[in-house]
N, C-alpha and C. Protein backbone atom coordinates (compact mmCIF):
# COMPACT_ATOMS: atom_id res chain seq x y z
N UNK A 1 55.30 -7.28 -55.18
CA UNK A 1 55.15 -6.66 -56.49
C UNK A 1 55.31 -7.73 -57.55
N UNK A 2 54.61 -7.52 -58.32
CA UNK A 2 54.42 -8.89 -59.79
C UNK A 2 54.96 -7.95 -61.07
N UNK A 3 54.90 -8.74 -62.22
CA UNK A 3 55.41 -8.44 -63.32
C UNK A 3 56.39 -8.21 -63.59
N UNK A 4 57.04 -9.45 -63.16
CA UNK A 4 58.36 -10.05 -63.20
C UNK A 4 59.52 -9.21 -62.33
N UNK A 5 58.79 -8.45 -61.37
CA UNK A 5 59.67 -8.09 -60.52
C UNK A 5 60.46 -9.00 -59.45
N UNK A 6 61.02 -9.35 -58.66
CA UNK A 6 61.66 -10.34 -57.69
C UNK A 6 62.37 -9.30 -56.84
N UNK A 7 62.38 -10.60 -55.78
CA UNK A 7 63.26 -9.89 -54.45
C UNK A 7 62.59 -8.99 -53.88
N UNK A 8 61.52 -8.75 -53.68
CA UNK A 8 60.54 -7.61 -53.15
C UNK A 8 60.97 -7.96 -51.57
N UNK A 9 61.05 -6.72 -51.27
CA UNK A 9 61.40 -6.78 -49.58
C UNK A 9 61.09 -5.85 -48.74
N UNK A 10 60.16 -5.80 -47.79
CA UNK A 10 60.10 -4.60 -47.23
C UNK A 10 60.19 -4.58 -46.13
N UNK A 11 60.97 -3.67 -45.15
CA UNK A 11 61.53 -2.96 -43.90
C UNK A 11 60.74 -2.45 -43.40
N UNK A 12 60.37 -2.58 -41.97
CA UNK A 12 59.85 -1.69 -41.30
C UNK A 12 60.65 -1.23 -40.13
N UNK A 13 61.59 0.00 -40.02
CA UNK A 13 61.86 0.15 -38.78
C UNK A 13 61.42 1.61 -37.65
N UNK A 14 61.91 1.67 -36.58
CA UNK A 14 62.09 2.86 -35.67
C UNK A 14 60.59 3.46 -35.17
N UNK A 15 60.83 3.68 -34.12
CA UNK A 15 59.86 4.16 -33.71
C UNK A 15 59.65 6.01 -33.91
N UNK A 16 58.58 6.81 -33.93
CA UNK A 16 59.00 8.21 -33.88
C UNK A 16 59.24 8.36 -32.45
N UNK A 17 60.52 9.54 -32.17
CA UNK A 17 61.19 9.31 -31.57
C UNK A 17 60.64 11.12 -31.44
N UNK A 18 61.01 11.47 -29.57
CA UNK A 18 60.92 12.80 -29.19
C UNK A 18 61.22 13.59 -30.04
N UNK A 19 61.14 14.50 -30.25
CA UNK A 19 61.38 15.83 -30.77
C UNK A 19 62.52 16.94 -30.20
N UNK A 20 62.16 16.77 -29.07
CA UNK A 20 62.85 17.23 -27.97
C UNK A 20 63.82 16.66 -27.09
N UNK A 21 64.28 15.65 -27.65
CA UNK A 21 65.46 14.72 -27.26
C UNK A 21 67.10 15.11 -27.57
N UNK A 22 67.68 16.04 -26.74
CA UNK A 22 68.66 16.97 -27.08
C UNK A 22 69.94 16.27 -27.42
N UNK A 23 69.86 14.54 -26.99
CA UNK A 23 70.91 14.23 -27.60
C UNK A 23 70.53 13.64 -28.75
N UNK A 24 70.05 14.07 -29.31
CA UNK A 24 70.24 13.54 -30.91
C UNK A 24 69.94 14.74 -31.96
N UNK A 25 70.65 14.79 -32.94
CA UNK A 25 71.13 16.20 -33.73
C UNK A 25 70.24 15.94 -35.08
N UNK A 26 69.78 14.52 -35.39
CA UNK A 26 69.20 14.09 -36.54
C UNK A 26 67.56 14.65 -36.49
N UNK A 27 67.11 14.48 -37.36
CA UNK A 27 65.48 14.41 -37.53
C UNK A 27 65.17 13.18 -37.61
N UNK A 28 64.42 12.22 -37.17
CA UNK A 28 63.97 11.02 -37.08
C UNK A 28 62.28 10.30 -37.00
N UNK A 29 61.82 9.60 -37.95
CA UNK A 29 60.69 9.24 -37.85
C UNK A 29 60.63 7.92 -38.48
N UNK A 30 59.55 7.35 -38.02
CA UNK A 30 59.56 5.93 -38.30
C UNK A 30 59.26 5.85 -39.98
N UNK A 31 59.75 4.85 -40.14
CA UNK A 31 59.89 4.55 -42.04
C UNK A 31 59.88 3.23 -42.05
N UNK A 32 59.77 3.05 -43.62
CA UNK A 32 59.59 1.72 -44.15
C UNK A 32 60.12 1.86 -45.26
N UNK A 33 60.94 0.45 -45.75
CA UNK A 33 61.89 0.76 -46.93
C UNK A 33 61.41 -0.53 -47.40
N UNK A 34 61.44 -0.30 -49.27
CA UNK A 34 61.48 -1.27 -49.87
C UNK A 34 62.54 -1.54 -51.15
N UNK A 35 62.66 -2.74 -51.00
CA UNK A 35 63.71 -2.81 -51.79
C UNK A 35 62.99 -3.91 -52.99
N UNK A 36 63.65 -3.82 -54.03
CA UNK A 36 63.43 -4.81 -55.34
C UNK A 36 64.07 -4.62 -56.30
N UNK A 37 64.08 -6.01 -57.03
CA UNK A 37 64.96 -6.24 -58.07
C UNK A 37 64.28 -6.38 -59.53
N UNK A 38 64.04 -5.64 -61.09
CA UNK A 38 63.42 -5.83 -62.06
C UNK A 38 64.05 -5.92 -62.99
N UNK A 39 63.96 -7.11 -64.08
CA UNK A 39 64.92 -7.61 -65.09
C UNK A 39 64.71 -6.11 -66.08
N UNK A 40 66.17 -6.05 -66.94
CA UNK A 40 65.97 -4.82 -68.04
C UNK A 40 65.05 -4.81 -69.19
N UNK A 41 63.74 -4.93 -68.74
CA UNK A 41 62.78 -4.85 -70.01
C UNK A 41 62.01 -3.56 -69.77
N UNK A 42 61.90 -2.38 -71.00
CA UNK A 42 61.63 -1.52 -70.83
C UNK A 42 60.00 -1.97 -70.64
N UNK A 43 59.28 -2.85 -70.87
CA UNK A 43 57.91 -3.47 -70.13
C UNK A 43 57.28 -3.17 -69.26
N UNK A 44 58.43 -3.20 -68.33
CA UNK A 44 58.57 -3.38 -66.90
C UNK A 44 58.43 -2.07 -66.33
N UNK A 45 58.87 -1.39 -66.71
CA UNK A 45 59.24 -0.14 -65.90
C UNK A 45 57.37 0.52 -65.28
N UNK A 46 56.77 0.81 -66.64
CA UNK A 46 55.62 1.19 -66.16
C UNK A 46 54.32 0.88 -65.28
N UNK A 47 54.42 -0.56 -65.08
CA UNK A 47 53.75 -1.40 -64.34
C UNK A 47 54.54 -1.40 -63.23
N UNK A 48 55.76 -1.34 -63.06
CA UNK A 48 56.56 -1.36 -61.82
C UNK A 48 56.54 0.07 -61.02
N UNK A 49 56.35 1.19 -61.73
CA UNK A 49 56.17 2.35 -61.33
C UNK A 49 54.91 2.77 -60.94
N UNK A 50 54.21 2.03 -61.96
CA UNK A 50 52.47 2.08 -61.04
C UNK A 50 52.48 1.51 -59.88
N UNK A 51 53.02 0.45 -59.23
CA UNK A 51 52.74 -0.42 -57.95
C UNK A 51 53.85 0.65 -56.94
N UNK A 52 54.75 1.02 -57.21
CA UNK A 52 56.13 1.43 -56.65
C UNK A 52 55.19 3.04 -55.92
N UNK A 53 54.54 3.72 -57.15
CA UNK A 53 53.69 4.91 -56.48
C UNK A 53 52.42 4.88 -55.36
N UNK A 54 52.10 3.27 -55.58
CA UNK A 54 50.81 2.89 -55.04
C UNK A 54 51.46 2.83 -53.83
N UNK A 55 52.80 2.15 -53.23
CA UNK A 55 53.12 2.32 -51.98
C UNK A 55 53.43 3.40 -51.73
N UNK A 56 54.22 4.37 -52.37
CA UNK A 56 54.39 5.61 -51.51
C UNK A 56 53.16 6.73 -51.35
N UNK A 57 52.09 6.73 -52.17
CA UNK A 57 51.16 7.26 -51.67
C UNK A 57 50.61 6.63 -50.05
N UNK A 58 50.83 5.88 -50.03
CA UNK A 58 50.38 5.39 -48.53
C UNK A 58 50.81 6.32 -47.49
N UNK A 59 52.01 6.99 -48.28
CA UNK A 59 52.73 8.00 -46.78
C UNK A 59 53.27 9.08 -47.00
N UNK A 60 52.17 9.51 -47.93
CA UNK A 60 51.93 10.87 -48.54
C UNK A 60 50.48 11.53 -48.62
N UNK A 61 50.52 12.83 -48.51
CA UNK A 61 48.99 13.37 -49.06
C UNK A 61 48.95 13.75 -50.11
N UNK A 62 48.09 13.11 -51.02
CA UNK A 62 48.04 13.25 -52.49
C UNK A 62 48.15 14.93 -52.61
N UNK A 63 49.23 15.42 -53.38
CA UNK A 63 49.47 16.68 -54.15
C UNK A 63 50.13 16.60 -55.24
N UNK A 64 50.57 17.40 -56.04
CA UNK A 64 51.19 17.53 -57.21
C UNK A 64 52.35 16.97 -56.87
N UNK A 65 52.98 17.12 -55.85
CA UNK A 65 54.54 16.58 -55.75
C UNK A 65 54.49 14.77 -55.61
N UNK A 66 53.75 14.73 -55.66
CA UNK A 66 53.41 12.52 -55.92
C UNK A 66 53.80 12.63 -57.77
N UNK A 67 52.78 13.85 -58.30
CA UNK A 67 53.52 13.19 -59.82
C UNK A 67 54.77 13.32 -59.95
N UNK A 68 55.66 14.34 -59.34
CA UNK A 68 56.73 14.63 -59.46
C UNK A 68 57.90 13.71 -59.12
N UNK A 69 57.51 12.74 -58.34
CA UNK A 69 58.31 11.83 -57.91
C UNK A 69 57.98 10.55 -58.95
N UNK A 70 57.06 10.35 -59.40
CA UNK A 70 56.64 9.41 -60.82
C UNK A 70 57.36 10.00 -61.24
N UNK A 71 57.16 10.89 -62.21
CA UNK A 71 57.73 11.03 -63.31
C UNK A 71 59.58 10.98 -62.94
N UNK A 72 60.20 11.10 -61.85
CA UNK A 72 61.49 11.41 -61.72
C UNK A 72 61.94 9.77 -61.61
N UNK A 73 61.15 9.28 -60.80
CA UNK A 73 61.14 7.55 -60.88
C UNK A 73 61.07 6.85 -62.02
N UNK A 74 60.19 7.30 -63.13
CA UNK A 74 59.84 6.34 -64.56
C UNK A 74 61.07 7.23 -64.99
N UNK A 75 61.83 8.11 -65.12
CA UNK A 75 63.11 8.84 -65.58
C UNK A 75 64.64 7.94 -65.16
N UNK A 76 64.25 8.11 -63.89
CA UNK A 76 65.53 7.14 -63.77
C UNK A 76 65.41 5.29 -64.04
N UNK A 77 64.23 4.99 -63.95
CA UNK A 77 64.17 3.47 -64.13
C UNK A 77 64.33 2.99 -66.06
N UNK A 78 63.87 3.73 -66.73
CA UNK A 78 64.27 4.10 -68.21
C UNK A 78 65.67 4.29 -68.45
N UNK A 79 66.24 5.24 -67.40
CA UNK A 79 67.63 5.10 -68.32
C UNK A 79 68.68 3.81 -67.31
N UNK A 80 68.02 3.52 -66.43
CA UNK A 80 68.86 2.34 -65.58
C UNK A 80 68.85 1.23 -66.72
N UNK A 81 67.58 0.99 -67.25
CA UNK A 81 67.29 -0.58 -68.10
C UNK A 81 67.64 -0.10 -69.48
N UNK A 82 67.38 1.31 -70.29
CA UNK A 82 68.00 1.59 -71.53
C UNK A 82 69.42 1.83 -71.64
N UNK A 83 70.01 3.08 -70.97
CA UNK A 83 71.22 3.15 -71.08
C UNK A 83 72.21 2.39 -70.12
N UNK A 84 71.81 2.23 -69.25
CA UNK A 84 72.91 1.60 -67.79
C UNK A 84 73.50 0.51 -68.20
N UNK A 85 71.73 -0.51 -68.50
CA UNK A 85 71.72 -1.73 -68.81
C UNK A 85 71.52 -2.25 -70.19
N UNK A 86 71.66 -1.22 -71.06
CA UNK A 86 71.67 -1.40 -72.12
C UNK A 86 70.61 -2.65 -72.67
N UNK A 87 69.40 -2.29 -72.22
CA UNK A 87 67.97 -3.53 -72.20
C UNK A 87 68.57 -4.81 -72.04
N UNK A 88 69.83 -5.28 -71.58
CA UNK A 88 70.17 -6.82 -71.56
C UNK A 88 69.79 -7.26 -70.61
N UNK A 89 69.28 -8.67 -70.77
CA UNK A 89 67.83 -9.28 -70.25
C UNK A 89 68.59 -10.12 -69.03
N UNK A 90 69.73 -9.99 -68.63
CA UNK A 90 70.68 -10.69 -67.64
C UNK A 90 70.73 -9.47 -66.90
N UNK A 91 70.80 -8.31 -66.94
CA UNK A 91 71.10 -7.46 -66.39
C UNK A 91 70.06 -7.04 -65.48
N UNK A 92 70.19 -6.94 -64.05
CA UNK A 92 68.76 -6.44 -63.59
C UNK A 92 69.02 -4.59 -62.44
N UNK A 93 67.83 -4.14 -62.83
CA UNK A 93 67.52 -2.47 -62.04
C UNK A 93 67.48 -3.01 -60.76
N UNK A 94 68.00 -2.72 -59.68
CA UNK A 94 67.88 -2.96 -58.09
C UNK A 94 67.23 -1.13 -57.78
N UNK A 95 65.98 -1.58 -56.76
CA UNK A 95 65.30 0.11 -56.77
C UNK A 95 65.28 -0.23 -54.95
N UNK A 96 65.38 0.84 -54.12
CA UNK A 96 65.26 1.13 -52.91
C UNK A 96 64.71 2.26 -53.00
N UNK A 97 63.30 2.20 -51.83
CA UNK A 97 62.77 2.53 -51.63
C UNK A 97 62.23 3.28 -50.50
N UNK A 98 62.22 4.06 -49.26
CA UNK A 98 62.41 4.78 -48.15
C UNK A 98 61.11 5.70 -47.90
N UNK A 99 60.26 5.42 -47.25
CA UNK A 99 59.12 6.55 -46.90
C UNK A 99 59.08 6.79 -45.55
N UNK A 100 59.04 7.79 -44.79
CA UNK A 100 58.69 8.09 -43.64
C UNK A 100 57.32 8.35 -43.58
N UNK A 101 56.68 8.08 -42.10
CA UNK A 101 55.81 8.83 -41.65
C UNK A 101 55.03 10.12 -42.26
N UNK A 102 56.15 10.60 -42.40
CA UNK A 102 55.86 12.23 -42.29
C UNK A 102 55.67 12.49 -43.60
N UNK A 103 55.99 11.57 -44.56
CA UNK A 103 55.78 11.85 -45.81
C UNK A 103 57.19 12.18 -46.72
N UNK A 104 58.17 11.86 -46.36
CA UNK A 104 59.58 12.13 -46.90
C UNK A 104 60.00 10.66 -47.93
N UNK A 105 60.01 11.03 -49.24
CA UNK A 105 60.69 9.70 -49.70
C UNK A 105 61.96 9.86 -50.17
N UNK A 106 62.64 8.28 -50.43
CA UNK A 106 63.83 8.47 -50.68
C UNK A 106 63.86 7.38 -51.59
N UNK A 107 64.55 7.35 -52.81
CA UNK A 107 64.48 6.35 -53.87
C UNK A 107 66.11 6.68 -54.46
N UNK A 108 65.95 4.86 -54.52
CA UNK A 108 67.51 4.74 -55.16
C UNK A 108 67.51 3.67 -56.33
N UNK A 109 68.25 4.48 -57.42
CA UNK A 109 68.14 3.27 -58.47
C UNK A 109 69.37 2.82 -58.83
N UNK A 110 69.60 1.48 -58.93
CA UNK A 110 70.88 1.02 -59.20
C UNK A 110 71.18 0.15 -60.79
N UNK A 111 71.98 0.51 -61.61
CA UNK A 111 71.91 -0.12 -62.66
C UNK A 111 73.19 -1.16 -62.98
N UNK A 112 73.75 -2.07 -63.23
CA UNK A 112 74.74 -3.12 -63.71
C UNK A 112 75.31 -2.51 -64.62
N UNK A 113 75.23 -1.58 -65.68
CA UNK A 113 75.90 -0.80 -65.73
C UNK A 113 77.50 -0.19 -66.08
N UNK A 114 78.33 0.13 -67.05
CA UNK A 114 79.12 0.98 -66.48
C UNK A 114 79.39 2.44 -65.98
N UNK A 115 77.88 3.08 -66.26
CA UNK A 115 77.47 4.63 -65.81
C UNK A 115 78.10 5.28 -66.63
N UNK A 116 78.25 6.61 -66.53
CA UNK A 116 78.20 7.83 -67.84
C UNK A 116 79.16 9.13 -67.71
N UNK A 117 79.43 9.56 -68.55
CA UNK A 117 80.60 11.09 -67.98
C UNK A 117 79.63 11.64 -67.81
N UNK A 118 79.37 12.37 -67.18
CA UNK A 118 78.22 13.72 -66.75
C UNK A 118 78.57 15.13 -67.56
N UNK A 119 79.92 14.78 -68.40
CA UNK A 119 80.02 15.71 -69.22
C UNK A 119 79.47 16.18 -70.94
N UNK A 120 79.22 14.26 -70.44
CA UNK A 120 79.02 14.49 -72.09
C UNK A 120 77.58 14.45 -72.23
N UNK A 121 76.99 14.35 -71.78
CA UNK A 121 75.53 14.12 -71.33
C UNK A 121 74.87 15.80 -71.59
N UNK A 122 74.19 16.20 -72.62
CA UNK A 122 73.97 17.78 -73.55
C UNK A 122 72.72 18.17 -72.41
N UNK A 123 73.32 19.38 -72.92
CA UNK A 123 72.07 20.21 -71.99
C UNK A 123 70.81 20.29 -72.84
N UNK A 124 69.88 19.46 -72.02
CA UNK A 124 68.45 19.70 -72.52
C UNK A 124 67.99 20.69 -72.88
N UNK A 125 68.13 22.40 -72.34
CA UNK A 125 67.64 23.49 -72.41
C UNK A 125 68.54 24.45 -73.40
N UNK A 126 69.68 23.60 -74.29
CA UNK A 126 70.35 24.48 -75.41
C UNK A 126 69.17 24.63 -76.32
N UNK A 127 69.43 25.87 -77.02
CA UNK A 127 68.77 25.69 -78.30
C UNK A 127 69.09 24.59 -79.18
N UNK A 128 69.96 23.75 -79.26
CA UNK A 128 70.89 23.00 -80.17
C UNK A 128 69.64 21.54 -80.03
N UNK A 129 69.45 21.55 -78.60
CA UNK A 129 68.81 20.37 -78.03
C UNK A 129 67.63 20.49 -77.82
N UNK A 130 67.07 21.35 -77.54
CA UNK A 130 65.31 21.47 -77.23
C UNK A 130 64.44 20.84 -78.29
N UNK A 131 64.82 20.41 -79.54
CA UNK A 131 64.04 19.76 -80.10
C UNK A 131 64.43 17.98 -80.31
N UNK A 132 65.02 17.84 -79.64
CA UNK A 132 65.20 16.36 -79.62
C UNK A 132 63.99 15.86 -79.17
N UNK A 133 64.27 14.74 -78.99
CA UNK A 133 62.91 13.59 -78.59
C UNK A 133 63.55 12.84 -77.30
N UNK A 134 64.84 12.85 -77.01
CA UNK A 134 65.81 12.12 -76.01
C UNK A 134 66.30 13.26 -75.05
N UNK A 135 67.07 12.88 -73.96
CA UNK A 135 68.21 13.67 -73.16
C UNK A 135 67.64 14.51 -72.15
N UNK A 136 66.54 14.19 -71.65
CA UNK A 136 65.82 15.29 -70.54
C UNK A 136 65.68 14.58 -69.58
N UNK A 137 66.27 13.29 -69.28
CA UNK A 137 65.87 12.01 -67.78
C UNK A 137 66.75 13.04 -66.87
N UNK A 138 67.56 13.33 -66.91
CA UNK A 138 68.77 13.62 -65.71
C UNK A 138 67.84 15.14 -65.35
N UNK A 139 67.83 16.03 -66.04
CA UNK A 139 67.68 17.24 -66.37
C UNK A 139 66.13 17.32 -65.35
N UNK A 140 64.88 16.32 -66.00
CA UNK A 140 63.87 16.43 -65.06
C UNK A 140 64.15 15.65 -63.46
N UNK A 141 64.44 14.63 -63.58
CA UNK A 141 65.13 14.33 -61.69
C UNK A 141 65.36 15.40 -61.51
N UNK A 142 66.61 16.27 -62.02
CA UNK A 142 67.41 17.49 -60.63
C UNK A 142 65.67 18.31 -60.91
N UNK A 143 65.07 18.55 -61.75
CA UNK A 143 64.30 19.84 -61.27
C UNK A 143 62.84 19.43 -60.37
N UNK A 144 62.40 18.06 -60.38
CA UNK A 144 61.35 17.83 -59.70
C UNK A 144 61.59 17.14 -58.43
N UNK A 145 62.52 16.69 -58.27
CA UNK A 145 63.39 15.87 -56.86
C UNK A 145 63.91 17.26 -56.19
N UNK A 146 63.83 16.88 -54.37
CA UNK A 146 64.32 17.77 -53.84
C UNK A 146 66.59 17.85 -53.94
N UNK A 147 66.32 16.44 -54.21
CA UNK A 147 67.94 16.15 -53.96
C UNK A 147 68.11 15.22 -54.98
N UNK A 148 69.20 15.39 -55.70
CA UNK A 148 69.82 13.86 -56.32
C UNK A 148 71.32 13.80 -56.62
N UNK A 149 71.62 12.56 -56.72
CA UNK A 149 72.52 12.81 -56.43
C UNK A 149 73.76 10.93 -57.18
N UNK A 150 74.14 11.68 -57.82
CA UNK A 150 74.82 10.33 -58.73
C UNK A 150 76.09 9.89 -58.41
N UNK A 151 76.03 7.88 -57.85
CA UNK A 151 77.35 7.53 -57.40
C UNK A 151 77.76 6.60 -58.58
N UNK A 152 78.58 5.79 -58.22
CA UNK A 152 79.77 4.96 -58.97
C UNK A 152 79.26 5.19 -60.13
N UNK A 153 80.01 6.28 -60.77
CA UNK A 153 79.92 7.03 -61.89
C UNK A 153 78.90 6.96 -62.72
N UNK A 154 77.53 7.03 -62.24
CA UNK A 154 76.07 7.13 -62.60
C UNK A 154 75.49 6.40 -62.72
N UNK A 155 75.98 4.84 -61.77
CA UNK A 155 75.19 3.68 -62.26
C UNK A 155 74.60 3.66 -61.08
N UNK A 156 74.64 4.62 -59.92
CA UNK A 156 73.47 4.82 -59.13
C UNK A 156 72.92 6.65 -58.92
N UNK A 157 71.85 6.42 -59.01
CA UNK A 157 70.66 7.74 -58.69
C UNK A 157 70.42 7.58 -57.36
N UNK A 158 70.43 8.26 -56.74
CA UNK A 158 69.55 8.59 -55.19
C UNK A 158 68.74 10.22 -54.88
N UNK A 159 67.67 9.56 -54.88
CA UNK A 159 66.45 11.10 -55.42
C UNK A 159 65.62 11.23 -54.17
N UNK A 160 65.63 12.62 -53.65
CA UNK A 160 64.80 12.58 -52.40
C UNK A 160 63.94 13.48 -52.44
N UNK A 161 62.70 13.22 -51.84
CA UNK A 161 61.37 14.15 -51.74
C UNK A 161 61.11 14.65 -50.56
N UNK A 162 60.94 16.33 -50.21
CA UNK A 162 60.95 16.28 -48.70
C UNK A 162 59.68 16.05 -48.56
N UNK A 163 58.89 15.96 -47.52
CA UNK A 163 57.99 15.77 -46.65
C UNK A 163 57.42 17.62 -46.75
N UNK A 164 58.06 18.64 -46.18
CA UNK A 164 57.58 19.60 -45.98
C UNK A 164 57.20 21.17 -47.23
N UNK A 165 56.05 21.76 -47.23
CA UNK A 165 56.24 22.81 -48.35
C UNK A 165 57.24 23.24 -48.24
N UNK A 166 58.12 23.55 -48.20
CA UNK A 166 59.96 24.27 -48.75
C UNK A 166 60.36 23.23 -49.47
N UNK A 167 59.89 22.19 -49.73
CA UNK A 167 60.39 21.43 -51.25
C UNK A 167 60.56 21.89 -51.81
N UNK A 168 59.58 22.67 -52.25
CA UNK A 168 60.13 23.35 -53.69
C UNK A 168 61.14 24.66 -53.93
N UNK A 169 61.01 25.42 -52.97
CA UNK A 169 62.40 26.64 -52.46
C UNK A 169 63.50 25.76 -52.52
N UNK A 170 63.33 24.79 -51.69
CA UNK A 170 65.12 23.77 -51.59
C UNK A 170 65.61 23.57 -53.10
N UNK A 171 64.23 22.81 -53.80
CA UNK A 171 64.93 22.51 -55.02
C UNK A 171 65.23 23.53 -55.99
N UNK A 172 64.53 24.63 -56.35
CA UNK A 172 64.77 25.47 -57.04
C UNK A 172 66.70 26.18 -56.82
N UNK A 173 66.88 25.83 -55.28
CA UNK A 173 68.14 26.43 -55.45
C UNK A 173 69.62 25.67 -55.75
N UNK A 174 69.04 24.16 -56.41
CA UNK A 174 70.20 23.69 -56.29
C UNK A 174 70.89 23.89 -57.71
């Protein structure tokens, strides 16, 4: 990946594995993970998200749920390099990347960062707030991602897409 991305790395492991293999309790299929590192220039993000979708379409069938994972991806990579990283040009977004076979992705964004109260962070859907222009990154991840899920106190995202139609039943109920 170019445009001033670095550290591009990509994994290939596992084979698909029986189905019917009673000792193992997991679901398992072969995947490929990528990992990379992009300095905090909000520049970056959209050219990095164009190339970042170009691989996971590879292991997907184009449907509506490909934009859904863009847009949840250009959501979290915006507020990793605006708020995380507060655009400082030392500071860099680390993104992991996870596709199966079958079409399941998994994306993780990591920011330098000191991450955020989750309290104070306004609800997009108040009347108070619906006319802002800001504050809907978190709000669209949980509703177009099947899973997400925020560690060391929000300076990492981990957003997952299933593979199968009940995506969208799963997510609606979280």
């Amino acid at each position: 990946m170019s445009q001033g991305c670095k550290d591009a790395l990509v994994e290939s492991f596992g084979e698909p594995k029986s189905a019917n293999n009673a000792s193992q309790s997991y679901r398992s299929a072969s995947f490929v993970n990528l990992r990379n590192t992009i300095p905090s220039h909000i520049d970056i993000v959209s050219p990095f998200a164009d190339q970042l979708m170009r691989f996971i379409s590879r292991f997907r069938v184009a449907d509506e749920n490909n934009f859904e994972i863009e847009l949840a991806l250009r959501e979290a990579l915006v507020n990793a390099v605006v708020h995380g990283n507060q655009e400082n040009p030392r500071k860099r977004v680390h993104v992991s990347c996870r596709c199966t076979t079958d079409g399941e992705v998994s994306i993780t964004v990591e920011d330098e960062g000191t991450g955020f109260e989750r309290d104070s962070v306004p609800d997009p859907t108040s009347p108070d707030n619906r006319l802002r222009t800001h504050g809907r990154g978190i709000y669209l991840m949980r509703a177009l991602m099947d899973e997400v899920r925020f560690e060391q106190g929000g300076s990492v995202v981990h957003m997952l897409k299933r593979a199968d139609a009940d995506s969208d039943r799963t997510r609606k109920a979280q």
